[in-house]
C-alpha atoms as a PDB file:
ATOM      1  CA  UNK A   1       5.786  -6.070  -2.511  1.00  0.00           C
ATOM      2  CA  UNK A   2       8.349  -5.772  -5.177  1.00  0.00           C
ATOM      3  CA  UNK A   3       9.096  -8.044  -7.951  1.00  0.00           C
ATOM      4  CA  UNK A   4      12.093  -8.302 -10.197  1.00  0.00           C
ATOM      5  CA  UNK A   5      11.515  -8.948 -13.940  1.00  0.00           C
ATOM      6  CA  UNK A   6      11.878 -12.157 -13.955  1.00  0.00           C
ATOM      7  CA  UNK A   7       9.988 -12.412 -11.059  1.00  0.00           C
ATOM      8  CA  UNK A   8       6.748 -10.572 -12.810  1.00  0.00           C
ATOM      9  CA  UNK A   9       7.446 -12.749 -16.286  1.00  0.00           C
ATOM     10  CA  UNK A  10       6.926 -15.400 -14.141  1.00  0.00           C
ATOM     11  CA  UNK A  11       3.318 -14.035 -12.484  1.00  0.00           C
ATOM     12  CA  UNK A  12       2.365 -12.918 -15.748  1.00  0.00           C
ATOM     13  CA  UNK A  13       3.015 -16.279 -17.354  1.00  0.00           C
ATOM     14  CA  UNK A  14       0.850 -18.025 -14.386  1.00  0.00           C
ATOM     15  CA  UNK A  15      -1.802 -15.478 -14.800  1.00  0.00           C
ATOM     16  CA  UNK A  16      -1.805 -15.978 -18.393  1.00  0.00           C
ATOM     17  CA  UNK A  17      -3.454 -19.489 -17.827  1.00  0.00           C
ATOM     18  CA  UNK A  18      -6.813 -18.297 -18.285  1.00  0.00           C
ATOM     19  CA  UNK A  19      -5.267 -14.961 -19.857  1.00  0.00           C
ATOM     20  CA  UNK A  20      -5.125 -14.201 -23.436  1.00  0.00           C
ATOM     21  CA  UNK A  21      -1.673 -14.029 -23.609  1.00  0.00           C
ATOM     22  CA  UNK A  22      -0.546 -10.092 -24.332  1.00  0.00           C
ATOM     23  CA  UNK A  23       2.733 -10.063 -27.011  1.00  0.00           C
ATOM     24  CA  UNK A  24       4.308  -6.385 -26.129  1.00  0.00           C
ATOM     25  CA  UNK A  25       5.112  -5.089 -23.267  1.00  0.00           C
ATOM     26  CA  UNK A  26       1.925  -2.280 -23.051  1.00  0.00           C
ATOM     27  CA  UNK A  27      -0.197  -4.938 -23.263  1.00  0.00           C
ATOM     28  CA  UNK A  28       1.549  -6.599 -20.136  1.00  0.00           C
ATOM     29  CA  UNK A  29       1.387  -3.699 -18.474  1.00  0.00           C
ATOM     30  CA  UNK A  30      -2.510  -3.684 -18.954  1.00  0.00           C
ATOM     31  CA  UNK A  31      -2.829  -7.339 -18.016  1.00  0.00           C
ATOM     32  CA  UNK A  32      -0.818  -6.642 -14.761  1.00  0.00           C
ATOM     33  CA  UNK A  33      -3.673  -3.659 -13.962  1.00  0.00           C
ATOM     34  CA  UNK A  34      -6.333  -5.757 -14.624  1.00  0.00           C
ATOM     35  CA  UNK A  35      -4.968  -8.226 -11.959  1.00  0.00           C
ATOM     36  CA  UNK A  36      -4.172  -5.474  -9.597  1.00  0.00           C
ATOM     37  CA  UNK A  37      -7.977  -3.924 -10.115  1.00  0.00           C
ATOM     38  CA  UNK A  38      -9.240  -7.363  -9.919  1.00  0.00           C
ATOM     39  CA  UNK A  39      -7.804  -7.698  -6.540  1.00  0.00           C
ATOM     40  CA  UNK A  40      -9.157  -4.839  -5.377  1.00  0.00           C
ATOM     41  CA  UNK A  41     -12.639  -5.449  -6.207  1.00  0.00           C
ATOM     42  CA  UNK A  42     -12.886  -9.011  -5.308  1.00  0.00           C
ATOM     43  CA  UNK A  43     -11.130  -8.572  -2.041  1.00  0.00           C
ATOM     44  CA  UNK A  44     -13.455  -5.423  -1.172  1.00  0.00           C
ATOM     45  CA  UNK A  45     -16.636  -6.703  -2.960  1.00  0.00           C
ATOM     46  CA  UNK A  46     -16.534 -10.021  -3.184  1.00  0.00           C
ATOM     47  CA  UNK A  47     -16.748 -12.500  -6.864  1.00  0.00           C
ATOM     48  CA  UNK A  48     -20.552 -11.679  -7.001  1.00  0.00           C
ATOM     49  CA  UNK A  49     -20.653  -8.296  -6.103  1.00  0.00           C
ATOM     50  CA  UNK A  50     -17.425  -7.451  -8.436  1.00  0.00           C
ATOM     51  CA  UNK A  51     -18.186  -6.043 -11.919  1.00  0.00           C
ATOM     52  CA  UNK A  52     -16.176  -6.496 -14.988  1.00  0.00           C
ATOM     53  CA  UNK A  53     -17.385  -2.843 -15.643  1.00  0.00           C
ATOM     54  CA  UNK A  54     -15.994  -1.421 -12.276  1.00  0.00           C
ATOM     55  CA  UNK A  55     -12.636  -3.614 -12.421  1.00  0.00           C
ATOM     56  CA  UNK A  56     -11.717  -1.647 -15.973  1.00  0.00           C
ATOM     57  CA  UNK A  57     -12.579   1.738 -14.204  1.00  0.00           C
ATOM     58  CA  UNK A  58     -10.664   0.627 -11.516  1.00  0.00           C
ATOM     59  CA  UNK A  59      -7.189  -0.495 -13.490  1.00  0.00           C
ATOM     60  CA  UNK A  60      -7.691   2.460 -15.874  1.00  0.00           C
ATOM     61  CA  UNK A  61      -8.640   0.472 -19.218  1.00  0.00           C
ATOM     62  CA  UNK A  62     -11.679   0.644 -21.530  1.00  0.00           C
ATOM     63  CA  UNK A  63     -14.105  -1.562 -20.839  1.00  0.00           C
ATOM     64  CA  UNK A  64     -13.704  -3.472 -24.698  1.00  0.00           C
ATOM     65  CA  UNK A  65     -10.377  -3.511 -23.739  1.00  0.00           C
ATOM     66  CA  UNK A  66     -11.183  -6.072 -21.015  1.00  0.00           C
ATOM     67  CA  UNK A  67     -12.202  -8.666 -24.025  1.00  0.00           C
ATOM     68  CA  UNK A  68      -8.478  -8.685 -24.956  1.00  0.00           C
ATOM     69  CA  UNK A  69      -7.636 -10.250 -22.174  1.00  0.00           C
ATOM     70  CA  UNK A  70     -10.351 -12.323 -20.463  1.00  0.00           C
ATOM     71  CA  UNK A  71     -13.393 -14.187 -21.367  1.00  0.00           C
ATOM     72  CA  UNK A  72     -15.275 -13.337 -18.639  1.00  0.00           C
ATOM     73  CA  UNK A  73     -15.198 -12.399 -15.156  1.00  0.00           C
ATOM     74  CA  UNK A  74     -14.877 -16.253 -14.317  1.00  0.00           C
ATOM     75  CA  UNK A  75     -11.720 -16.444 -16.308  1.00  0.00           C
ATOM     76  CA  UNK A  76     -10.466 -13.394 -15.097  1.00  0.00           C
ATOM     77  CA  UNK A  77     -10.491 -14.815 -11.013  1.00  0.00           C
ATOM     78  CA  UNK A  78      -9.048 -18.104 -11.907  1.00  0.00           C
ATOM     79  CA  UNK A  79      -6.141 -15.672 -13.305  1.00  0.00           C
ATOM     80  CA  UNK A  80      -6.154 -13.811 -10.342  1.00  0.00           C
ATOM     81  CA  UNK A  81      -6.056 -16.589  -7.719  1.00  0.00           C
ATOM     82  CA  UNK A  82      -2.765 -18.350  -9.856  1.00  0.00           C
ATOM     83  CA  UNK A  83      -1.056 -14.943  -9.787  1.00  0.00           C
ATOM     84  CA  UNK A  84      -1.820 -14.454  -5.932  1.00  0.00           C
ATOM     85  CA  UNK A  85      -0.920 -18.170  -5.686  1.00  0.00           C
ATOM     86  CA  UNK A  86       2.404 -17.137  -7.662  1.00  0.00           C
ATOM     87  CA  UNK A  87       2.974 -13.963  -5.651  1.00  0.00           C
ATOM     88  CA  UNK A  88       3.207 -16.242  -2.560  1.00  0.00           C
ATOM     89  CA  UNK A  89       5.410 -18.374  -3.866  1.00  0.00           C
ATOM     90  CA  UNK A  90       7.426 -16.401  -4.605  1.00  0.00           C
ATOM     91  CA  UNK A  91       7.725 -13.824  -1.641  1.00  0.00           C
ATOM     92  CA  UNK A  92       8.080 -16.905   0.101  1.00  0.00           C
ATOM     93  CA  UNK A  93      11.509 -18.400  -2.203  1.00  0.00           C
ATOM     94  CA  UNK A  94      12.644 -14.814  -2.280  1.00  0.00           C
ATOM     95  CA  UNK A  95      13.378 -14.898   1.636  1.00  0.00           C
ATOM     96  CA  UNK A  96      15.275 -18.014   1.365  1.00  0.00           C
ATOM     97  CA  UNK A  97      19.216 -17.805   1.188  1.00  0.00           C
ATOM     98  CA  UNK A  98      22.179 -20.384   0.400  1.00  0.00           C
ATOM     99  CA  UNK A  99      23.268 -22.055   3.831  1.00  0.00           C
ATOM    100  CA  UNK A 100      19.692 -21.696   5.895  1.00  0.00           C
ATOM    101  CA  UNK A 101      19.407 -24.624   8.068  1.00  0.00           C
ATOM    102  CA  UNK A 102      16.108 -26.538   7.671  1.00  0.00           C
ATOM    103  CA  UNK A 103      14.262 -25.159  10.844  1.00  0.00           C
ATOM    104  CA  UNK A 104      15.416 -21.853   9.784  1.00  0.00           C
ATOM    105  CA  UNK A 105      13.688 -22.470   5.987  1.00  0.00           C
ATOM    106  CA  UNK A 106      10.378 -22.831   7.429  1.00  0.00           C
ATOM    107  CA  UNK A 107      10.950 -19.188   9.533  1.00  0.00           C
ATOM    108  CA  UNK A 108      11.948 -17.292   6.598  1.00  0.00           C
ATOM    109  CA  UNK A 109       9.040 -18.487   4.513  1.00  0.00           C
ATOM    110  CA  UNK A 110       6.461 -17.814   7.086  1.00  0.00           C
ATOM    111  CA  UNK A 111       7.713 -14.612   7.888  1.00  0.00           C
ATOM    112  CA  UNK A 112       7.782 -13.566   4.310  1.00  0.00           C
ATOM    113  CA  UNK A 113       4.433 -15.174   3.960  1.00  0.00           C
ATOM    114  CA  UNK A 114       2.561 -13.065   6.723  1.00  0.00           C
ATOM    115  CA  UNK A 115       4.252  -9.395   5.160  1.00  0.00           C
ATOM    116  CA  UNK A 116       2.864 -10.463   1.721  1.00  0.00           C
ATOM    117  CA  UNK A 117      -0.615 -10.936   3.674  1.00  0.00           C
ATOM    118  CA  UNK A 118      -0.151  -7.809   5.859  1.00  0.00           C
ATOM    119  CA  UNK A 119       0.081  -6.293   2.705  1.00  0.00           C
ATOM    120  CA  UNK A 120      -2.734  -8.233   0.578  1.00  0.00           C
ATOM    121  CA  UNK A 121      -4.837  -8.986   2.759  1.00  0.00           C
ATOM    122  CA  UNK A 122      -7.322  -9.857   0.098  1.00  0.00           C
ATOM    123  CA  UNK A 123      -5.166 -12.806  -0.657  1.00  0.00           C
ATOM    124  CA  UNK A 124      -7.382 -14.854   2.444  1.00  0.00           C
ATOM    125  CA  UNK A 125     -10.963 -13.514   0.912  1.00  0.00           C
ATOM    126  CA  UNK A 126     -10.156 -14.194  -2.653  1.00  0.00           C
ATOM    127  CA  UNK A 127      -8.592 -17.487  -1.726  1.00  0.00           C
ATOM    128  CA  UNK A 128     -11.436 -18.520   0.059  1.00  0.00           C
ATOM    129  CA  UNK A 129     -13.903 -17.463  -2.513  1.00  0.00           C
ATOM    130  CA  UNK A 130     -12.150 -19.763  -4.841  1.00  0.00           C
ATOM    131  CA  UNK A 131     -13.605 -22.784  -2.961  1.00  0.00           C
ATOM    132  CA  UNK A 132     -17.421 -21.752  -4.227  1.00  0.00           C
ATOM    133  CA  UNK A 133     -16.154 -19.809  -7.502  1.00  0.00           C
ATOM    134  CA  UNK A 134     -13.604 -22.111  -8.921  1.00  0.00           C
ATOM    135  CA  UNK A 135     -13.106 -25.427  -6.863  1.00  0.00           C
ATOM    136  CA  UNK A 136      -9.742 -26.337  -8.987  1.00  0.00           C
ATOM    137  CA  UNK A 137      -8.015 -23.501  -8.379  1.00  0.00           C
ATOM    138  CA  UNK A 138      -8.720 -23.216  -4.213  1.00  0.00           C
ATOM    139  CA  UNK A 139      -7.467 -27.574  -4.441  1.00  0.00           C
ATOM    140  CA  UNK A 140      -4.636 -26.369  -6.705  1.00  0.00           C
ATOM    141  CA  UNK A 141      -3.407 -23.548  -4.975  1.00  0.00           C
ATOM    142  CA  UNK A 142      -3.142 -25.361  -1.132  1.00  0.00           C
ATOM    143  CA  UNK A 143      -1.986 -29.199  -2.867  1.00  0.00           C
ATOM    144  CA  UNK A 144       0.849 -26.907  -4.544  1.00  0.00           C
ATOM    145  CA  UNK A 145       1.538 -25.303  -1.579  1.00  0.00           C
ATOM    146  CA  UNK A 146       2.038 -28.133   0.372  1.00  0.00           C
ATOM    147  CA  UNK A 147       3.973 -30.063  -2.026  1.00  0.00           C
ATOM    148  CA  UNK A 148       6.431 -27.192  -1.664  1.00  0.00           C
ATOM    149  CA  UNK A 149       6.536 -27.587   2.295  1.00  0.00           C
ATOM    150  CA  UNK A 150       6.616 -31.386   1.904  1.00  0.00           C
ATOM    151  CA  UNK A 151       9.832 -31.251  -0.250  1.00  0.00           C
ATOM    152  CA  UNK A 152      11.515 -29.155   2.342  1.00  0.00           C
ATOM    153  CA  UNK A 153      10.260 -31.796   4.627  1.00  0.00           C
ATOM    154  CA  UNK A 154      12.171 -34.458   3.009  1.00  0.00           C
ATOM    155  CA  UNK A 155      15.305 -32.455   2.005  1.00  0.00           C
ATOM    156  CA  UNK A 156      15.614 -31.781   5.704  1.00  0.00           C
ATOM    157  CA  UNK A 157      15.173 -35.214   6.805  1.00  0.00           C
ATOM    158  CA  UNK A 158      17.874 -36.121   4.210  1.00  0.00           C
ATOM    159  CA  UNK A 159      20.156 -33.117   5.844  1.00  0.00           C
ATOM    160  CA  UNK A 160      19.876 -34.770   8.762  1.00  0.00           C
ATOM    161  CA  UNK A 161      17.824 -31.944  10.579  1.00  0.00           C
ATOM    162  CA  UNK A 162      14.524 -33.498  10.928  1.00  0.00           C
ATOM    163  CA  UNK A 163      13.633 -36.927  11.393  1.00  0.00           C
ATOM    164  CA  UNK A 164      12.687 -39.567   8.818  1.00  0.00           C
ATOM    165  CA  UNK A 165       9.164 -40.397   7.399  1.00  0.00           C
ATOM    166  CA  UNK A 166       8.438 -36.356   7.514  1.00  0.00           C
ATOM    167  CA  UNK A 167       5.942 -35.968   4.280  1.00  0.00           C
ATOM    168  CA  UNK A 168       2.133 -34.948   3.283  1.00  0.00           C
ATOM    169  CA  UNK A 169       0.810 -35.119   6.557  1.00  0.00           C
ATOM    170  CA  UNK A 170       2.602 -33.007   8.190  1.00  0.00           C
ATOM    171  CA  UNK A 171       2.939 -30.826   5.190  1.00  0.00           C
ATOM    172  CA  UNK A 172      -0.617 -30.288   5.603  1.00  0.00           C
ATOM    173  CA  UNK A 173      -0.624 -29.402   9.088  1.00  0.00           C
ATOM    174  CA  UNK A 174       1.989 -27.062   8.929  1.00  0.00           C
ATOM    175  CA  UNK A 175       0.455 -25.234   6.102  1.00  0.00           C
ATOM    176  CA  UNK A 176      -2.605 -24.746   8.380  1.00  0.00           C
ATOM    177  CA  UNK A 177      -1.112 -23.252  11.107  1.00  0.00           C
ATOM    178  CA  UNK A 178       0.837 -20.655   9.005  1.00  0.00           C
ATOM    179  CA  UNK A 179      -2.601 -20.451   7.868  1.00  0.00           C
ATOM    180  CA  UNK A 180      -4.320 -19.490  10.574  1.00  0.00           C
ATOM    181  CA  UNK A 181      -1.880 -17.731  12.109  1.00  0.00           C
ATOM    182  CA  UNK A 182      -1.980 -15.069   9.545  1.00  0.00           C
ATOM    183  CA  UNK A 183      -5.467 -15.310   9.602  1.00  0.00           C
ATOM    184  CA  UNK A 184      -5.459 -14.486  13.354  1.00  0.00           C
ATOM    185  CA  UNK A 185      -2.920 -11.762  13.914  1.00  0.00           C
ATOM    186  CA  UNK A 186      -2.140 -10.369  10.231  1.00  0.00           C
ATOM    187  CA  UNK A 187      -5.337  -9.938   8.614  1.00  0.00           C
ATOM    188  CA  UNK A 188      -7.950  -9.777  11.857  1.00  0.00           C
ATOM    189  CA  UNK A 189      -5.018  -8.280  13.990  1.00  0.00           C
ATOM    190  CA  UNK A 190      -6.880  -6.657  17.026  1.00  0.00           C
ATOM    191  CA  UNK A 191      -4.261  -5.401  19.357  1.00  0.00           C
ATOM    192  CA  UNK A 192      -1.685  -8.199  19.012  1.00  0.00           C
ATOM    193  CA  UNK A 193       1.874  -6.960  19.566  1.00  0.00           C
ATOM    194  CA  UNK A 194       3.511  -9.344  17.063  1.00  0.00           C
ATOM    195  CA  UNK A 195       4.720  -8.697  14.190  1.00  0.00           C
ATOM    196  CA  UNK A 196       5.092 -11.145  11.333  1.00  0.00           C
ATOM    197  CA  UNK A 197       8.662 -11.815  12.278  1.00  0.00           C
ATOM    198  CA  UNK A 198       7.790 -12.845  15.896  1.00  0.00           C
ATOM    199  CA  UNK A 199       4.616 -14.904  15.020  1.00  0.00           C
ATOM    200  CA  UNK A 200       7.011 -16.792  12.619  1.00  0.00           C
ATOM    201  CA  UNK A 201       9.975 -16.964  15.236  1.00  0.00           C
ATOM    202  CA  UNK A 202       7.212 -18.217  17.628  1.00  0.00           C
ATOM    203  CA  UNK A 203       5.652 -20.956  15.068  1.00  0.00           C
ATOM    204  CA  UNK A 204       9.266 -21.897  14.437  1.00  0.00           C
ATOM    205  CA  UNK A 205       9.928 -22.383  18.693  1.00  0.00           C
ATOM    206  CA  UNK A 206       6.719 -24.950  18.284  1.00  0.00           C
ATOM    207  CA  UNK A 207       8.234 -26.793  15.092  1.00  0.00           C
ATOM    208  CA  UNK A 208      11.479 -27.549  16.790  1.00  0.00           C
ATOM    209  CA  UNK A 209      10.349 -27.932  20.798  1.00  0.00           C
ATOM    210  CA  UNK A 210       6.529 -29.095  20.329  1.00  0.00           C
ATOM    211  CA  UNK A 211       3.866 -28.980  23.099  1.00  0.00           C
ATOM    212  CA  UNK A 212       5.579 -31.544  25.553  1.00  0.00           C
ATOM    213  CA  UNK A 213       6.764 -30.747  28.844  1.00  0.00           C
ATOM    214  CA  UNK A 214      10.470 -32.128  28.468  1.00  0.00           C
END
Protein backbone atom coordinates (compact mmCIF):
# COMPACT_ATOMS: atom_id res chain seq x y z
CA UNK A 1 0.00 0.00 0.00
CA UNK A 2 1.25 3.39 -0.83
CA UNK A 3 2.31 6.09 1.40
CA UNK A 4 2.82 9.76 0.78
CA UNK A 5 5.87 11.47 2.36
CA UNK A 6 4.46 12.65 5.02
CA UNK A 7 2.76 9.66 5.48
CA UNK A 8 6.26 7.50 5.64
CA UNK A 9 7.96 10.51 7.95
CA UNK A 10 5.37 9.67 10.06
CA UNK A 11 6.04 5.53 10.10
CA UNK A 12 9.55 6.21 10.20
CA UNK A 13 9.27 8.50 13.19
CA UNK A 14 7.03 5.66 15.06
CA UNK A 15 9.47 3.07 14.07
CA UNK A 16 12.22 5.12 15.24
CA UNK A 17 11.05 4.46 18.92
CA UNK A 18 13.28 1.69 19.44
CA UNK A 19 15.26 2.85 16.16
CA UNK A 20 18.43 4.67 16.17
CA UNK A 21 17.22 7.48 14.55
CA UNK A 22 18.91 7.69 10.75
CA UNK A 23 19.77 11.74 9.85
CA UNK A 24 19.86 11.52 5.76
CA UNK A 25 17.69 10.28 3.68
CA UNK A 26 19.94 6.85 2.57
CA UNK A 27 19.94 5.99 5.87
CA UNK A 28 15.99 6.17 5.92
CA UNK A 29 15.85 4.36 3.11
CA UNK A 30 17.85 1.50 4.89
CA UNK A 31 15.77 1.74 8.04
CA UNK A 32 12.54 1.42 5.89
CA UNK A 33 14.25 -2.11 4.36
CA UNK A 34 15.05 -3.31 7.49
CA UNK A 35 11.33 -2.97 8.51
CA UNK A 36 10.15 -4.34 5.27
CA UNK A 37 12.76 -7.53 5.68
CA UNK A 38 11.76 -7.71 9.20
CA UNK A 39 8.26 -8.27 8.18
CA UNK A 40 9.00 -10.76 6.02
CA UNK A 41 10.87 -12.93 8.25
CA UNK A 42 8.82 -12.64 11.29
CA UNK A 43 5.60 -13.10 9.47
CA UNK A 44 7.09 -16.28 7.55
CA UNK A 45 9.36 -17.52 10.42
CA UNK A 46 8.19 -16.42 13.33
CA UNK A 47 10.31 -13.94 16.35
CA UNK A 48 12.32 -17.14 17.32
CA UNK A 49 12.96 -18.62 14.21
CA UNK A 50 13.88 -15.03 12.54
CA UNK A 51 17.61 -14.16 12.35
CA UNK A 52 19.12 -10.79 12.50
CA UNK A 53 21.60 -12.40 9.96
CA UNK A 54 18.83 -13.48 7.42
CA UNK A 55 16.70 -10.11 7.91
CA UNK A 56 20.01 -8.02 6.51
CA UNK A 57 20.26 -10.58 3.56
CA UNK A 58 16.82 -10.18 3.15
CA UNK A 59 16.56 -6.04 3.02
CA UNK A 60 19.90 -5.97 1.14
CA UNK A 61 22.24 -4.40 3.98
CA UNK A 62 25.46 -5.64 5.62
CA UNK A 63 25.02 -7.35 8.47
CA UNK A 64 27.26 -4.45 10.76
CA UNK A 65 25.09 -2.29 9.15
CA UNK A 66 22.17 -3.69 11.19
CA UNK A 67 24.03 -2.19 14.52
CA UNK A 68 23.25 1.29 13.11
CA UNK A 69 20.00 0.91 13.54
CA UNK A 70 18.90 -1.61 16.19
CA UNK A 71 20.15 -3.05 19.34
CA UNK A 72 19.03 -6.25 18.85
CA UNK A 73 16.51 -8.30 17.28
CA UNK A 74 14.16 -7.44 20.35
CA UNK A 75 14.42 -3.80 19.55
CA UNK A 76 14.12 -4.28 16.08
CA UNK A 77 10.21 -6.09 16.50
CA UNK A 78 9.05 -3.56 18.94
CA UNK A 79 9.96 -1.15 15.82
CA UNK A 80 8.27 -3.25 13.59
CA UNK A 81 4.98 -3.82 15.45
CA UNK A 82 4.68 0.44 15.99
CA UNK A 83 5.27 0.84 12.25
CA UNK A 84 2.62 -1.97 11.36
CA UNK A 85 0.57 -0.36 14.18
CA UNK A 86 1.23 3.07 12.23
CA UNK A 87 0.60 1.58 8.79
CA UNK A 88 -2.93 0.74 10.05
CA UNK A 89 -3.61 3.78 11.22
CA UNK A 90 -3.06 5.25 8.77
CA UNK A 91 -4.59 3.20 5.77
CA UNK A 92 -7.39 3.40 7.96
CA UNK A 93 -7.50 7.78 8.25
CA UNK A 94 -6.49 7.75 4.63
CA UNK A 95 -10.03 6.27 3.58
CA UNK A 96 -11.83 8.78 5.54
CA UNK A 97 -13.23 11.97 3.67
CA UNK A 98 -14.82 15.47 4.80
CA UNK A 99 -18.75 14.96 5.09
CA UNK A 100 -18.83 10.90 5.91
CA UNK A 101 -21.65 10.31 8.16
CA UNK A 102 -20.73 8.41 11.35
CA UNK A 103 -22.02 4.86 10.30
CA UNK A 104 -20.32 5.45 7.12
CA UNK A 105 -16.73 6.26 9.19
CA UNK A 106 -16.70 2.94 10.65
CA UNK A 107 -17.21 1.28 6.78
CA UNK A 108 -14.46 3.13 5.28
CA UNK A 109 -12.03 2.24 8.03
CA UNK A 110 -12.81 -1.38 8.03
CA UNK A 111 -12.71 -1.68 4.52
CA UNK A 112 -9.39 0.00 4.30
CA UNK A 113 -8.36 -2.05 7.24
CA UNK A 114 -9.02 -5.60 5.65
CA UNK A 115 -6.98 -4.42 2.01
CA UNK A 116 -4.01 -3.40 4.26
CA UNK A 117 -4.36 -7.10 5.79
CA UNK A 118 -5.11 -8.75 2.40
CA UNK A 119 -2.01 -7.29 1.62
CA UNK A 120 0.12 -7.88 4.98
CA UNK A 121 -1.10 -10.52 6.11
CA UNK A 122 1.76 -10.85 8.50
CA UNK A 123 0.32 -7.91 10.30
CA UNK A 124 -2.12 -10.78 12.42
CA UNK A 125 1.14 -13.19 13.13
CA UNK A 126 3.47 -10.46 14.10
CA UNK A 127 0.75 -8.80 16.11
CA UNK A 128 0.05 -11.75 17.89
CA UNK A 129 3.60 -12.64 18.57
CA UNK A 130 3.87 -9.36 20.30
CA UNK A 131 1.73 -10.71 23.19
CA UNK A 132 4.75 -13.37 24.21
CA UNK A 133 7.69 -11.13 22.63
CA UNK A 134 6.89 -7.71 23.82
CA UNK A 135 3.68 -7.50 26.09
CA UNK A 136 3.67 -3.43 25.86
CA UNK A 137 3.59 -3.14 22.49
CA UNK A 138 0.57 -6.01 21.70
CA UNK A 139 -1.49 -3.70 25.02
CA UNK A 140 -0.32 -0.55 23.19
CA UNK A 141 -1.12 -1.26 19.83
CA UNK A 142 -5.10 -2.61 20.52
CA UNK A 143 -5.68 0.29 23.73
CA UNK A 144 -4.56 2.83 20.83
CA UNK A 145 -6.64 1.36 18.52
CA UNK A 146 -9.57 1.49 20.38
CA UNK A 147 -9.17 4.84 21.72
CA UNK A 148 -9.34 5.83 18.06
CA UNK A 149 -12.79 3.91 17.55
CA UNK A 150 -14.01 5.22 20.92
CA UNK A 151 -13.51 8.91 19.84
CA UNK A 152 -15.50 8.30 16.74
CA UNK A 153 -17.90 6.79 19.13
CA UNK A 154 -18.42 9.91 20.96
CA UNK A 155 -18.09 12.41 18.05
CA UNK A 156 -20.99 10.50 16.57
CA UNK A 157 -23.07 10.49 19.54
CA UNK A 158 -22.42 14.29 19.69
CA UNK A 159 -23.51 14.42 15.73
CA UNK A 160 -26.44 13.09 16.70
CA UNK A 161 -25.96 9.71 14.75
CA UNK A 162 -25.51 7.30 17.48
CA UNK A 163 -26.88 7.28 20.77
CA UNK A 164 -25.43 8.62 24.03
CA UNK A 165 -23.14 6.79 26.58
CA UNK A 166 -21.33 5.04 23.33
CA UNK A 167 -17.50 4.66 24.74
CA UNK A 168 -14.70 1.87 25.71
CA UNK A 169 -16.91 -0.89 25.77
CA UNK A 170 -18.15 -0.91 22.80
CA UNK A 171 -14.96 0.37 21.36
CA UNK A 172 -13.62 -2.84 22.35
CA UNK A 173 -16.13 -4.95 20.87
CA UNK A 174 -16.15 -3.42 17.71
CA UNK A 175 -12.47 -3.63 17.36
CA UNK A 176 -12.88 -7.43 17.80
CA UNK A 177 -15.14 -8.10 15.28
CA UNK A 178 -13.19 -6.13 12.58
CA UNK A 179 -10.76 -8.33 14.14
CA UNK A 180 -11.89 -11.41 13.49
CA UNK A 181 -13.46 -10.76 10.57
CA UNK A 182 -10.26 -10.20 8.80
CA UNK A 183 -8.96 -12.95 10.52
CA UNK A 184 -11.72 -15.17 9.03
CA UNK A 185 -12.14 -14.18 5.42
CA UNK A 186 -8.89 -11.97 4.61
CA UNK A 187 -6.07 -13.78 5.96
CA UNK A 188 -7.59 -17.65 6.30
CA UNK A 189 -9.96 -16.86 3.27
CA UNK A 190 -11.04 -20.41 2.04
CA UNK A 191 -13.53 -19.90 -0.68
CA UNK A 192 -15.42 -16.89 0.72
CA UNK A 193 -16.85 -14.68 -2.03
CA UNK A 194 -16.42 -11.38 -0.15
CA UNK A 195 -14.30 -9.06 -0.65
CA UNK A 196 -13.08 -6.56 1.92
CA UNK A 197 -15.59 -4.03 0.75
CA UNK A 198 -18.61 -6.38 1.30
CA UNK A 199 -17.40 -7.89 4.66
CA UNK A 200 -17.17 -4.17 5.76
CA UNK A 201 -20.60 -3.15 4.09
CA UNK A 202 -21.92 -6.30 5.90
CA UNK A 203 -20.27 -5.43 9.50
CA UNK A 204 -21.61 -1.95 8.88
CA UNK A 205 -25.57 -3.56 8.15
CA UNK A 206 -24.93 -5.21 11.88
CA UNK A 207 -23.67 -1.78 13.49
CA UNK A 208 -26.70 0.11 12.39
CA UNK A 209 -29.67 -2.83 12.40
CA UNK A 210 -28.17 -5.32 15.18
CA UNK A 211 -29.30 -8.96 15.67
CA UNK A 212 -33.04 -8.20 16.67
CA UNK A 213 -35.91 -9.23 14.78
CA UNK A 214 -37.68 -5.69 14.45
Amino acid sequence: MGNSPGTATKVEDAACSDAKTPRTERGRRTLRKLLDAAAEEFGEKGFHEASVSSITRRAGVALGSFYTYFDSKDALFRALVADMSEKVRTSARSALTDGMGALEIERAALAAFLHFAAEHKEVYRIIDEAEFVDPASYREHYETIAARIAERLRAGAAGGEFRDGLGELEAWAMMGMNVFVGLRYVVWGGGAEMGPDDIAAGVNRLLAEGVLRR
